[in-house]
N, C-alpha and C. Protein backbone atom coordinates (compact mmCIF):
# COMPACT_ATOMS: atom_id res chain seq x y z
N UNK A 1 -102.64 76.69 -68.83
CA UNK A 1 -101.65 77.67 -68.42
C UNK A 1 -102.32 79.04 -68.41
N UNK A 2 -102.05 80.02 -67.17
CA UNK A 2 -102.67 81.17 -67.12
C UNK A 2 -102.01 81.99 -67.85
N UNK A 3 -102.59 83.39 -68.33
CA UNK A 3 -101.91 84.44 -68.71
C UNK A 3 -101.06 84.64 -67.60
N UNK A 4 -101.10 84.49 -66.53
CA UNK A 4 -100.11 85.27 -65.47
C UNK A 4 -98.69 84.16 -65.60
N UNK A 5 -98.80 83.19 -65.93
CA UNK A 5 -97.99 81.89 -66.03
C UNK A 5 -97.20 81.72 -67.16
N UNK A 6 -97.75 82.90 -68.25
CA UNK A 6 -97.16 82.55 -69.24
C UNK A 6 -96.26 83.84 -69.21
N UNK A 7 -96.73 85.05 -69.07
CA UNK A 7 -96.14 85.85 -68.42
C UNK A 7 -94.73 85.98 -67.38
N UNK A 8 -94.79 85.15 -66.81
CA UNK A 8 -93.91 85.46 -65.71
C UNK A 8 -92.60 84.32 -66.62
N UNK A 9 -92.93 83.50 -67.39
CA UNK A 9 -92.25 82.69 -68.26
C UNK A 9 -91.16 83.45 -68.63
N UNK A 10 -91.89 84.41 -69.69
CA UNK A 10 -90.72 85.81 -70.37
C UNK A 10 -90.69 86.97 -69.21
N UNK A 11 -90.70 86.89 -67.87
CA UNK A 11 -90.43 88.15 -67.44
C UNK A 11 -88.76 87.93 -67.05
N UNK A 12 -88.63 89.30 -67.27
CA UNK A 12 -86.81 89.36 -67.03
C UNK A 12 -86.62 89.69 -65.78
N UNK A 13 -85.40 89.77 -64.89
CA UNK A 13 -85.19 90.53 -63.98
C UNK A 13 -84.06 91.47 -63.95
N UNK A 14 -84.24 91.84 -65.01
CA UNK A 14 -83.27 93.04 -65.53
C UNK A 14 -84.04 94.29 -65.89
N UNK A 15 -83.50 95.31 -65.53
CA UNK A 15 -84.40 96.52 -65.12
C UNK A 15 -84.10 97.31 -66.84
N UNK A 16 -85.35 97.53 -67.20
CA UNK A 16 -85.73 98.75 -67.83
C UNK A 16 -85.27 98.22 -69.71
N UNK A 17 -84.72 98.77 -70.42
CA UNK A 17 -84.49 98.48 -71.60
C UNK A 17 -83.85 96.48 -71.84
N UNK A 18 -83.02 96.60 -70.88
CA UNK A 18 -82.49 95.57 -70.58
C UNK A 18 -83.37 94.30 -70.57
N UNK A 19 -84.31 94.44 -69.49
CA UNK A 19 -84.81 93.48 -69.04
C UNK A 19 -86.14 92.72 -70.53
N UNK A 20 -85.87 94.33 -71.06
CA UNK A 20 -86.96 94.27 -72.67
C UNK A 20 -86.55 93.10 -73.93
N UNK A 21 -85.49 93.38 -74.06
CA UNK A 21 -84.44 92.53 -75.04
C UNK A 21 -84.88 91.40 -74.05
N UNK A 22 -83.87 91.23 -72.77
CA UNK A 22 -84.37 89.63 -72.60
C UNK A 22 -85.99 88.64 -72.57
N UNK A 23 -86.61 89.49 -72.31
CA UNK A 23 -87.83 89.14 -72.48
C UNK A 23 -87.97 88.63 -73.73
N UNK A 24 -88.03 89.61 -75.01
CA UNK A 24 -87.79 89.29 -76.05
C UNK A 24 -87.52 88.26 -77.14
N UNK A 25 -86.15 88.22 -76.15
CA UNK A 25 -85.32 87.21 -76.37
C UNK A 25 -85.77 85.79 -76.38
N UNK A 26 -86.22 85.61 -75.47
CA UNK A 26 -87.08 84.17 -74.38
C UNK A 26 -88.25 84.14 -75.54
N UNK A 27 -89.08 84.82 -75.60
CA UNK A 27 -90.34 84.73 -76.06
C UNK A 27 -89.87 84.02 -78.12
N UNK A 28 -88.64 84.43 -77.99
CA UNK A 28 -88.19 84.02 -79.68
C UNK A 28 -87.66 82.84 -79.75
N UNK A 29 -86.86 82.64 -78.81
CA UNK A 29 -86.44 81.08 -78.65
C UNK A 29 -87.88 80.10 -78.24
N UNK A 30 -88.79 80.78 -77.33
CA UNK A 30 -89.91 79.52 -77.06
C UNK A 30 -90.29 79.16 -78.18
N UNK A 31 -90.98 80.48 -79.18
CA UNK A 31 -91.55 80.20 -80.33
C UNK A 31 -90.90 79.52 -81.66
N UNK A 32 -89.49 79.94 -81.62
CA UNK A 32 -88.18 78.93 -82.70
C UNK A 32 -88.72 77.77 -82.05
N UNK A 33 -88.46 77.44 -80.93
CA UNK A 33 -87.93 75.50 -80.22
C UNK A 33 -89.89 74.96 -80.45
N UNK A 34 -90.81 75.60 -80.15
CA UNK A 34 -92.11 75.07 -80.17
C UNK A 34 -92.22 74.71 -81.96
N UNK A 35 -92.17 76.32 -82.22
CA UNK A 35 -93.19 75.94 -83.76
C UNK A 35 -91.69 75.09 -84.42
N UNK A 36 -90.64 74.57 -84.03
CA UNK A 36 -89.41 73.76 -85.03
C UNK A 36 -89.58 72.37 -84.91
N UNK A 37 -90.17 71.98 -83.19
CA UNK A 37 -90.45 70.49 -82.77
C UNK A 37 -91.46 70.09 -83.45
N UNK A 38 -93.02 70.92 -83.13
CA UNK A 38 -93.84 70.42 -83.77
C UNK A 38 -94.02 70.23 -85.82
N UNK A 39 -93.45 71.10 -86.14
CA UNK A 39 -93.11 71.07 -87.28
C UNK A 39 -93.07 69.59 -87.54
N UNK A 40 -91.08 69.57 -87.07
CA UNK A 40 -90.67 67.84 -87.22
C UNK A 40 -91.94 67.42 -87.00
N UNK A 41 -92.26 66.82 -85.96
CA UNK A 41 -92.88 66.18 -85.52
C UNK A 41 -94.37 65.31 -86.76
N UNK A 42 -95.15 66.97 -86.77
CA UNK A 42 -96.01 66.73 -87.69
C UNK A 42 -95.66 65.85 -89.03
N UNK A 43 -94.56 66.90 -89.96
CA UNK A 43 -93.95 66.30 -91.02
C UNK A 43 -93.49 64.88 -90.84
N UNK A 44 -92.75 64.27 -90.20
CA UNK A 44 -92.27 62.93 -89.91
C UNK A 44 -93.29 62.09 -89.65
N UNK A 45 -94.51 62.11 -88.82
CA UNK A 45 -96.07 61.39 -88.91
C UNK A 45 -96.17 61.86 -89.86
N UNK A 46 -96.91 62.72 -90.32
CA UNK A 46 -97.35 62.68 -92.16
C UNK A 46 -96.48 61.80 -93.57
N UNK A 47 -95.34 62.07 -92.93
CA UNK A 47 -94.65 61.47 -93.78
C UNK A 47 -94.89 59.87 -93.84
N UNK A 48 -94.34 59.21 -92.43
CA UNK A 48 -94.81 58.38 -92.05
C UNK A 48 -96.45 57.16 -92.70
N UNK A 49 -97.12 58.42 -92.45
CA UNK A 49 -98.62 57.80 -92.55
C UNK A 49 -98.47 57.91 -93.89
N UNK A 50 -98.02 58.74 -94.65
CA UNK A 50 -98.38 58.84 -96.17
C UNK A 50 -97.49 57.43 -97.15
N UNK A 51 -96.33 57.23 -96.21
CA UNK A 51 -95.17 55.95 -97.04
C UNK A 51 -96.35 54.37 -96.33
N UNK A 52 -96.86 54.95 -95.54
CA UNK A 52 -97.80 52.98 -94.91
C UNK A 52 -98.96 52.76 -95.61
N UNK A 53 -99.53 54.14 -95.21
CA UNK A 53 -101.09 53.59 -95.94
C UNK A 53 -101.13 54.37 -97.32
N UNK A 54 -100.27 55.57 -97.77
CA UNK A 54 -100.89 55.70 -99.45
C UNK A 54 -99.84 55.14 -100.28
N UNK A 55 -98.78 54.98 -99.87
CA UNK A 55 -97.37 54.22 -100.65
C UNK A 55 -96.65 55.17 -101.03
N UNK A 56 -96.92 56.51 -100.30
CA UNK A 56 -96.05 57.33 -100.93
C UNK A 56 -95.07 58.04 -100.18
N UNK A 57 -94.51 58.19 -99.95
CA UNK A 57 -93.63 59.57 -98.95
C UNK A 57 -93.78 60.84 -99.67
N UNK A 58 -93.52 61.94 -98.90
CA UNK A 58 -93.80 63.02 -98.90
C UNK A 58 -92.53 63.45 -100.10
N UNK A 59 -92.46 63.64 -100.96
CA UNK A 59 -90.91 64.19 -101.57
C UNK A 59 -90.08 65.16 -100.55
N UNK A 60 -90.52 66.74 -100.27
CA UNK A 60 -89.94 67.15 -99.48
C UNK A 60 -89.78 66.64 -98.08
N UNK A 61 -89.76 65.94 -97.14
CA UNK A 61 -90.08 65.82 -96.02
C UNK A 61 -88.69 66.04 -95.42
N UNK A 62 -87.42 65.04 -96.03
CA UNK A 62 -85.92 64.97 -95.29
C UNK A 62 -85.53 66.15 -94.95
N UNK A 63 -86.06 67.22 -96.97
CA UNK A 63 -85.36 68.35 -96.98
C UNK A 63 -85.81 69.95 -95.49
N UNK A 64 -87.19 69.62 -95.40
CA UNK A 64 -87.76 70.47 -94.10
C UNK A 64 -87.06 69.75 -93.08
N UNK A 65 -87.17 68.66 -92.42
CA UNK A 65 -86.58 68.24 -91.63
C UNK A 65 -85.33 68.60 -91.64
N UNK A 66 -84.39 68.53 -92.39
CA UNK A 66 -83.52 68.98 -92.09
C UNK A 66 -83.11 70.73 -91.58
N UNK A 67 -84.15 71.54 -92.98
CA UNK A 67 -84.28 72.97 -91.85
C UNK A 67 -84.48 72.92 -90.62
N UNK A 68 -85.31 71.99 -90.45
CA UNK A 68 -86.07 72.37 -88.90
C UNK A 68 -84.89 72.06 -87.79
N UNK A 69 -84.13 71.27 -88.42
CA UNK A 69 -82.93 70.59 -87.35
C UNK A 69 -81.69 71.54 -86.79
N UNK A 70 -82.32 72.41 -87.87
CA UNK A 70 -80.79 73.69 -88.06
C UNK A 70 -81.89 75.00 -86.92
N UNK A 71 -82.69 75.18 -87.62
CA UNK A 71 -83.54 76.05 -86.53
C UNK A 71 -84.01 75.67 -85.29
N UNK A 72 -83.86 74.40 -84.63
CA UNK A 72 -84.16 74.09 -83.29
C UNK A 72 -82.75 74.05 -82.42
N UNK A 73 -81.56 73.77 -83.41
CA UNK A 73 -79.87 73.73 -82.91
C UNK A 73 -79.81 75.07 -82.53
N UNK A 74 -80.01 75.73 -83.43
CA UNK A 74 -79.02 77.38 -83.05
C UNK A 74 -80.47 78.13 -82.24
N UNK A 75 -81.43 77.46 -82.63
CA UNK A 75 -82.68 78.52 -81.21
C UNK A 75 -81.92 77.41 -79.92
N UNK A 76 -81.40 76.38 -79.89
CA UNK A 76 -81.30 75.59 -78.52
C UNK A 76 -79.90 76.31 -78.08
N UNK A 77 -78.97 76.95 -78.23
CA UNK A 77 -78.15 77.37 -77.87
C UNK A 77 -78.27 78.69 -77.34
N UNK A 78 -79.18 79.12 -78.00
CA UNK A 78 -79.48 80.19 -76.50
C UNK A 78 -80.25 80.10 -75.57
N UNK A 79 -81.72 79.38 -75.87
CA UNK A 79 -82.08 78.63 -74.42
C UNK A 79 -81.39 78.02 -73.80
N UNK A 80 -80.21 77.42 -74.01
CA UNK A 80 -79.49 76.51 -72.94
C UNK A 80 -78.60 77.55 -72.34
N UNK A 81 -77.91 78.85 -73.43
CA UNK A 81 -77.76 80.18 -72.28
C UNK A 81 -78.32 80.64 -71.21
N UNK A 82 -79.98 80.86 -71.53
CA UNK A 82 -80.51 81.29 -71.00
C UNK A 82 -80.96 80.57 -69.39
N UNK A 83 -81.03 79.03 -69.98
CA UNK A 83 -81.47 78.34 -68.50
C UNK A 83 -79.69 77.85 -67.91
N UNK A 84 -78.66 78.49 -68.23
CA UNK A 84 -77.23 78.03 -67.28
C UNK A 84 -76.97 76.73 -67.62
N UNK A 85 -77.45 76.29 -68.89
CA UNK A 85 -77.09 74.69 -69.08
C UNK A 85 -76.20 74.66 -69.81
N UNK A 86 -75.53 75.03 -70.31
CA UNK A 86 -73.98 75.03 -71.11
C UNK A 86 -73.24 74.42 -70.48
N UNK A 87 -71.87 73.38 -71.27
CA UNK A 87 -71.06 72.36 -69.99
C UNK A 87 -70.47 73.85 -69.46
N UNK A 88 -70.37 73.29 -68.41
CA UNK A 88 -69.26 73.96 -67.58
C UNK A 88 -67.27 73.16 -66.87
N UNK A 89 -66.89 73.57 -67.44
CA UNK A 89 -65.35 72.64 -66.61
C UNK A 89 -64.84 73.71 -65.51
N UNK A 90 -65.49 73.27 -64.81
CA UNK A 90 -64.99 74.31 -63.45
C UNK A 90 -64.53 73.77 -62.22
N UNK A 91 -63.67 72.46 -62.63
CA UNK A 91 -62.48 72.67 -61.29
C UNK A 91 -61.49 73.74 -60.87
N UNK A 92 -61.26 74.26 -61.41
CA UNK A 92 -60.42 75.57 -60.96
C UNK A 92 -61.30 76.07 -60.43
N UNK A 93 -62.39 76.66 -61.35
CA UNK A 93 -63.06 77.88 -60.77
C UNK A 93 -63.86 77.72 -59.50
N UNK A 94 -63.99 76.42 -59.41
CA UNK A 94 -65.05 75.72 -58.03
C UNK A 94 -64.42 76.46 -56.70
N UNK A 95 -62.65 76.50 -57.30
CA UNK A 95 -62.09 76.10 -55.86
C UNK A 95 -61.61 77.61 -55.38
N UNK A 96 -62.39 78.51 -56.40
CA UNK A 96 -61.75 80.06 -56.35
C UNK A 96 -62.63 80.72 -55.18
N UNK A 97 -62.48 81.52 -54.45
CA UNK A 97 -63.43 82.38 -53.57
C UNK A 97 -64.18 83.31 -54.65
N UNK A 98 -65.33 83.23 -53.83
CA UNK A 98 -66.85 83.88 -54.49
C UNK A 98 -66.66 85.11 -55.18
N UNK A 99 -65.22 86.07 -54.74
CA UNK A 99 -65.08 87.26 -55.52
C UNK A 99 -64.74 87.42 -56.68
N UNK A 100 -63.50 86.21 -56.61
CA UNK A 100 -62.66 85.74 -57.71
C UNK A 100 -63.75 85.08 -58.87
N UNK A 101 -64.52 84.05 -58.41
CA UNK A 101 -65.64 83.40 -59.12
C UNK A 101 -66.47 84.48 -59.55
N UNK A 102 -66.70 85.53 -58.98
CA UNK A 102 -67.81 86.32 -60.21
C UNK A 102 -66.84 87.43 -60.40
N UNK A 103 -65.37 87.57 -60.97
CA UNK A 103 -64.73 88.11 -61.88
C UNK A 103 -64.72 87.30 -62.68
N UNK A 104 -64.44 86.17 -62.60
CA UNK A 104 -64.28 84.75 -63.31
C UNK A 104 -65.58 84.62 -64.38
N UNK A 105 -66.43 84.80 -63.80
CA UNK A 105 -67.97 84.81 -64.53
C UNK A 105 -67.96 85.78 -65.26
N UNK A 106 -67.97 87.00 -65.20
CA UNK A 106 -68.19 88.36 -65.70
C UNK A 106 -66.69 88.03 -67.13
N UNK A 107 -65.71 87.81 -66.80
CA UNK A 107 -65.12 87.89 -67.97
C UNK A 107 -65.23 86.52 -68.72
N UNK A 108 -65.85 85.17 -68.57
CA UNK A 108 -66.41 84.27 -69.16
C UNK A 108 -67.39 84.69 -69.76
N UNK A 109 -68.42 85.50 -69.50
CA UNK A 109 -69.61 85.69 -70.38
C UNK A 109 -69.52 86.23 -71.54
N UNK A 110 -68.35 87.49 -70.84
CA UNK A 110 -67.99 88.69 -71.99
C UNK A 110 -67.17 87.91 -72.82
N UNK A 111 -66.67 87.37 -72.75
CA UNK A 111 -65.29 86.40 -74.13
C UNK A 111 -66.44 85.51 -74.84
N UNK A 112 -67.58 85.10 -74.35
CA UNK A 112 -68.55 83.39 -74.72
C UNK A 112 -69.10 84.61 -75.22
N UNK A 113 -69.72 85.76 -75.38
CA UNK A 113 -70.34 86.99 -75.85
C UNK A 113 -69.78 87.57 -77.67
N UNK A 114 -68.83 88.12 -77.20
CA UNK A 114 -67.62 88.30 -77.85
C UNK A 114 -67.73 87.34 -79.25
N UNK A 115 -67.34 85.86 -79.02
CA UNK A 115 -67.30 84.81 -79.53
C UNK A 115 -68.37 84.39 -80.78
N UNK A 116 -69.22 84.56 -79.80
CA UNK A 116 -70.47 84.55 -80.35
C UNK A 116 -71.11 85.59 -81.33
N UNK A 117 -71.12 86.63 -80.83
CA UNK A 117 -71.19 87.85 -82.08
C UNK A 117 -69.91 87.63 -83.30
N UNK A 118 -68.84 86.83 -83.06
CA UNK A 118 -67.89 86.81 -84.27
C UNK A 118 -68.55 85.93 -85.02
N UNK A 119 -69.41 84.94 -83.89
CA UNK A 119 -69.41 83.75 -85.28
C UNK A 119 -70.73 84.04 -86.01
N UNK A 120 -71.70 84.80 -85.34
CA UNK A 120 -72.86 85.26 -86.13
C UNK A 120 -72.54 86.02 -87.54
N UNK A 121 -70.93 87.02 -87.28
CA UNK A 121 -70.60 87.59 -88.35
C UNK A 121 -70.19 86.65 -89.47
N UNK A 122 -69.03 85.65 -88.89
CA UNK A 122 -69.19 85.19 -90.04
C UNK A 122 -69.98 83.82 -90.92
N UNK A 123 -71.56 83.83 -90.01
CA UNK A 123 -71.70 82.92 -90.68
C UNK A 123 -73.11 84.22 -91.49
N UNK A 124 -72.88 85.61 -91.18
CA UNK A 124 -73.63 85.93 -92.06
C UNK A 124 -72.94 85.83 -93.42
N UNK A 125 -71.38 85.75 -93.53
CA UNK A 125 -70.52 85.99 -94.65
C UNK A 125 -70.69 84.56 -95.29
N UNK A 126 -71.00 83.87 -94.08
CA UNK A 126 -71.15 82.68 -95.47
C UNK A 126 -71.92 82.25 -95.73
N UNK A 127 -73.38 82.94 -95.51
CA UNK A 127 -74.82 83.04 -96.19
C UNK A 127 -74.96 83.92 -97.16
N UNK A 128 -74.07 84.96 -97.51
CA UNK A 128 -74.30 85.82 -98.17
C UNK A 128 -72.71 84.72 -99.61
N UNK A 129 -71.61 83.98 -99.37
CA UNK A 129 -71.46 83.62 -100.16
C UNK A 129 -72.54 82.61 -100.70
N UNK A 130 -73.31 81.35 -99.85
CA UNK A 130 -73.92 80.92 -100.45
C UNK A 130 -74.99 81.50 -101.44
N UNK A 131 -75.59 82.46 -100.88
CA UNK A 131 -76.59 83.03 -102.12
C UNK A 131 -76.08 83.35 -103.10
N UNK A 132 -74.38 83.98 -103.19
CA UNK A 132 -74.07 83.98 -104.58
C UNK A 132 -74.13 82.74 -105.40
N UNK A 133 -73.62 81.72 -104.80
CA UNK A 133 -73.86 80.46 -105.62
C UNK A 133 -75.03 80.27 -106.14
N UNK A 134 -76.16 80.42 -105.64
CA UNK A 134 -77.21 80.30 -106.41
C UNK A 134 -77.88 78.45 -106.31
N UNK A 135 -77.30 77.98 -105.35
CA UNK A 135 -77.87 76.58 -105.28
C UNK A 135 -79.53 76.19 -104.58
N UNK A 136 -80.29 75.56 -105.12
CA UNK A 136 -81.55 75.48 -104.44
C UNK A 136 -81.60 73.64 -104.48
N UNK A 137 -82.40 73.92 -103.04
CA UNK A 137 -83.17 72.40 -102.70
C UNK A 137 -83.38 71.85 -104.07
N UNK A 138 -83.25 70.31 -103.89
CA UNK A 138 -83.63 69.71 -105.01
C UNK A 138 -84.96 69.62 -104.92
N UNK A 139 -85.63 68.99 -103.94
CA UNK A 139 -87.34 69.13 -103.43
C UNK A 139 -88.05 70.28 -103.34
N UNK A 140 -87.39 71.27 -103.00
CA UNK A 140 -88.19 72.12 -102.27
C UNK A 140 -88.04 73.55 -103.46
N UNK A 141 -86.67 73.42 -103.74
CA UNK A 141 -86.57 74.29 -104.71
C UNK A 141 -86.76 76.06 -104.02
N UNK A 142 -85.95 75.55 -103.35
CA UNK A 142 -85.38 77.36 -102.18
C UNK A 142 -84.06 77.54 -102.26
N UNK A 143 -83.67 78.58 -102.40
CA UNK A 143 -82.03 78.83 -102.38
C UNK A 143 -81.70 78.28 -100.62
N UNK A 144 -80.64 77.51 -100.88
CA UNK A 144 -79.94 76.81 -99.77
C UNK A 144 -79.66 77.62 -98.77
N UNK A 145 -79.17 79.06 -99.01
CA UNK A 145 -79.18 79.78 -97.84
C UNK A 145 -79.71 80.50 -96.90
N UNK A 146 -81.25 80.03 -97.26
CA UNK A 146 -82.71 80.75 -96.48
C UNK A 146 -82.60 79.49 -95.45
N UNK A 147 -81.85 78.16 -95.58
CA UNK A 147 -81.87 77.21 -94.46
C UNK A 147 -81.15 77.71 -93.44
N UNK A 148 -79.93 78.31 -93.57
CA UNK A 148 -79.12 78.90 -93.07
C UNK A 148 -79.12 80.17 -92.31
N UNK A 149 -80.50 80.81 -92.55
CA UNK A 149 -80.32 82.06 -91.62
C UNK A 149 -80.41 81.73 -90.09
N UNK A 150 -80.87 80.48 -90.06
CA UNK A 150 -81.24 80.20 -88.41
C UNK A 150 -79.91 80.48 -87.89
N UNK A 151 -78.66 80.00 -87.87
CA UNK A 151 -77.67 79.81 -87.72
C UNK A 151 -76.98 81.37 -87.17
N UNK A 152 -76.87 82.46 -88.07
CA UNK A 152 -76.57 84.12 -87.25
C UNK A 152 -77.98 84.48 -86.07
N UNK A 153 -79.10 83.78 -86.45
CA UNK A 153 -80.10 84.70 -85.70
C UNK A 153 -79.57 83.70 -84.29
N UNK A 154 -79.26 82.12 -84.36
CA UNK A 154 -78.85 81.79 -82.97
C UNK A 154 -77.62 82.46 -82.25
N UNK A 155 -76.53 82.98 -83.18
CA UNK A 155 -75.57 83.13 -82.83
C UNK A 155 -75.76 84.33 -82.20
N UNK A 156 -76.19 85.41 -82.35
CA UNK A 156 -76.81 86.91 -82.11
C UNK A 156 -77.57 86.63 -80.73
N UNK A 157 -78.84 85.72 -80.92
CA UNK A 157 -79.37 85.39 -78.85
C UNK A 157 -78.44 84.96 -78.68
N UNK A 158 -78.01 84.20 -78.56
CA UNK A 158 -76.58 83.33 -77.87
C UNK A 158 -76.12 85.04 -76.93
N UNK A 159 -75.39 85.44 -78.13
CA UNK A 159 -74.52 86.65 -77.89
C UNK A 159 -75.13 87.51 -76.21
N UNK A 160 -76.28 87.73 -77.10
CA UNK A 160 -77.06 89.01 -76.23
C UNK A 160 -77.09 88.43 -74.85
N UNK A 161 -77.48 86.78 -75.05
CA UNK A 161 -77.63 86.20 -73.71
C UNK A 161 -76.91 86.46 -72.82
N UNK A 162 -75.61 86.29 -73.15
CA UNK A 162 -74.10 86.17 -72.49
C UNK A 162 -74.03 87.39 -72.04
N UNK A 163 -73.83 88.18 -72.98
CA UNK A 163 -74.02 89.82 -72.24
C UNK A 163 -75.13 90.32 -71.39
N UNK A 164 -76.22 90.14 -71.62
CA UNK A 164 -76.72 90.56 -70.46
C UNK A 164 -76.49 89.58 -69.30
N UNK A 165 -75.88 88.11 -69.23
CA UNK A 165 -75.26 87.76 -68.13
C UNK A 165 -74.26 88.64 -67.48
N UNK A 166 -73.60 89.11 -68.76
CA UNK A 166 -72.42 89.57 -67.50
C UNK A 166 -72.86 90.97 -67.19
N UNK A 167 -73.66 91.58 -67.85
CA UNK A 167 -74.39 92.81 -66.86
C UNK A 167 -75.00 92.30 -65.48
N UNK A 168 -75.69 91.31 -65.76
CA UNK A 168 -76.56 90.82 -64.59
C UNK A 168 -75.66 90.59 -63.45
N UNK A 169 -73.94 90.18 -64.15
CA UNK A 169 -72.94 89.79 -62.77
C UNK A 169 -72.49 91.19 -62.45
N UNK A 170 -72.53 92.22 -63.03
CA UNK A 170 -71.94 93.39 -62.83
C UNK A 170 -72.86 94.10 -61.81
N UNK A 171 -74.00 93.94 -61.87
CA UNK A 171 -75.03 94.74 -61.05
C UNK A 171 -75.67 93.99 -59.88
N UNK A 172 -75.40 93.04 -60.39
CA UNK A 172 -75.88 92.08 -58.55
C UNK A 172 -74.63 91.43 -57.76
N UNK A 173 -75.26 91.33 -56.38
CA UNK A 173 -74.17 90.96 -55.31
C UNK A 173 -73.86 89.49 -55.62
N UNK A 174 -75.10 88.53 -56.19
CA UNK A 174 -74.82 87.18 -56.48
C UNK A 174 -73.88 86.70 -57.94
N UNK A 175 -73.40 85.42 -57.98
CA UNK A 175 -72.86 85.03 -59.03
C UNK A 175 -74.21 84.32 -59.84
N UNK A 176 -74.39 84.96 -61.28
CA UNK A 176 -75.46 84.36 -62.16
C UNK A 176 -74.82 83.52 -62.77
N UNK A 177 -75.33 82.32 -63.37
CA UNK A 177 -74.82 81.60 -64.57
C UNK A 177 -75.91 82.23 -66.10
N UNK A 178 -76.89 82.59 -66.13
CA UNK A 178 -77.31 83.16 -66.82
C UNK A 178 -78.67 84.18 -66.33
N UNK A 179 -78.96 85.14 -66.45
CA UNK A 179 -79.97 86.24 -66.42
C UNK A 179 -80.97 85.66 -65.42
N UNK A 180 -81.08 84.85 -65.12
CA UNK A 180 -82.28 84.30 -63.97
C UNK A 180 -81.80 82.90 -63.68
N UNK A 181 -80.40 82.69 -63.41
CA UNK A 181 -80.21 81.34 -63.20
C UNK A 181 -78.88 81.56 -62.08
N UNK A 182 -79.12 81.41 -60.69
CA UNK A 182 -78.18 81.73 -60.02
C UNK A 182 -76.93 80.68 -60.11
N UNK A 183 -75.51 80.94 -59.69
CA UNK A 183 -74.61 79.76 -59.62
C UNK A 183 -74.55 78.76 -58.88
N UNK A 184 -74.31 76.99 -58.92
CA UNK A 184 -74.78 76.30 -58.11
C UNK A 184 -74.70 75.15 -58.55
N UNK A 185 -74.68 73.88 -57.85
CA UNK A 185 -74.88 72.50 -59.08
C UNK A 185 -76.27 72.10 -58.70
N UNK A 186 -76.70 71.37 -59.04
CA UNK A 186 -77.85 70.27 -58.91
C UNK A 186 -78.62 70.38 -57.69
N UNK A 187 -78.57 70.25 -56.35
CA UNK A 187 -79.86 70.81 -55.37
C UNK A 187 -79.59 72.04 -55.20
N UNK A 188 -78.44 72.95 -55.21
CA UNK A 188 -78.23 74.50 -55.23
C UNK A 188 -78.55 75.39 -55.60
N UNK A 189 -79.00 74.90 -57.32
CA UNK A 189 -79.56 75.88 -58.48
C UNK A 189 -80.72 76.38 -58.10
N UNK A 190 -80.63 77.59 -57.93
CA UNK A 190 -81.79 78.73 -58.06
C UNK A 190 -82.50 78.75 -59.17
N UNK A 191 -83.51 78.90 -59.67
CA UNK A 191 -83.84 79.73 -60.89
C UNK A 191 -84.54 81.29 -60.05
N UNK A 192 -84.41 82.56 -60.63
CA UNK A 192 -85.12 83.22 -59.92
C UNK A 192 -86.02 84.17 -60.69
């Protein structure tokens, strides 16, 4: 892969501060979803190889795995913002004219936006009760709620995603489904 290839990966097409955050954005989810797979990945062969040929399993292994499962969920919910893959139920909206459909869009993003920044709030409130509890991994021996930060930092891209969607519907003539993903089904879809 070229520098120019990897580049154009995180380039936004949103002008100026804007387009900075999304870039950003992209470049944090690649690196959450890469370094969370291979993680698993590694750990589960190690683990693996260590229960066949030394007789042992790894003690921690379930307990990372299971972080990693929480940090690849909430980084996958804003890449799936980001690439327009979220379900969509849009018989109504299919059957609306194109003006109506990107009012339709623009106040879908902003409410899925909205939404999303509430639930980042409160799942910082209930990372901050868990640390009062004071509970740690039995293996690993980490307070339980350092598993848990993945969870606001997805909810927060999520957020930003959505909003700069509906900027992106506010300032262009086309209907976006997300920041570089025009509206469309299956041979229609743009990416741009």
């Amino acid at each position: 892969m070229t520098a120019e290839t990897k580049q154009s990966e995180h380039s936004s097409t949103l002008p100026g501060f804007l387009g900075v955050i999304d870039s950003t954005i992209s470049r944090i989810e690649s690196f959450m979803l890469a370094a969370g797979v291979l993680l698993m990945a590694i750990n589960t062969i190690a683990n693996v190889v260590g229960r066949f040929v030394i007789g042992e399993s790894i003690f921690f292994s379930e307990e990372l795995n299971r972080i990693l499962i929480i940090l690849i969920t909430f980084a996958g919910i804003s890449y799936a913002a980001r690439q327009g893959r979220h379900i969509r139920m849009s018989a109504i909206y299919d059957a609306m004219p194109p003006w109506l459909r990107k009012v339709m869009m623009v106040i879908i993003t902003l409410v899925t936006a909205v939404v999303m920044f509430a639930l980042c709030y409160f799942a910082v409130a209930y990372i901050d009760t868990q640390a009062g509890r004071g509970r740690v991994l039995p293996a690993l021996q980490i307070p339980v709620w350092w598993t848990l930060v993945w969870a606001p930092v997805g909810f927060l891209m999520t957020g930003l995603q959505y909003l700069l969607t509906a900027i992106k519907n506010l300032t262009e003539k086309d209907i976006y489904l997300s920041t570089h993903v025009l509206e469309g089904y299956d041979t229609d879809e743009q990416e741009v």
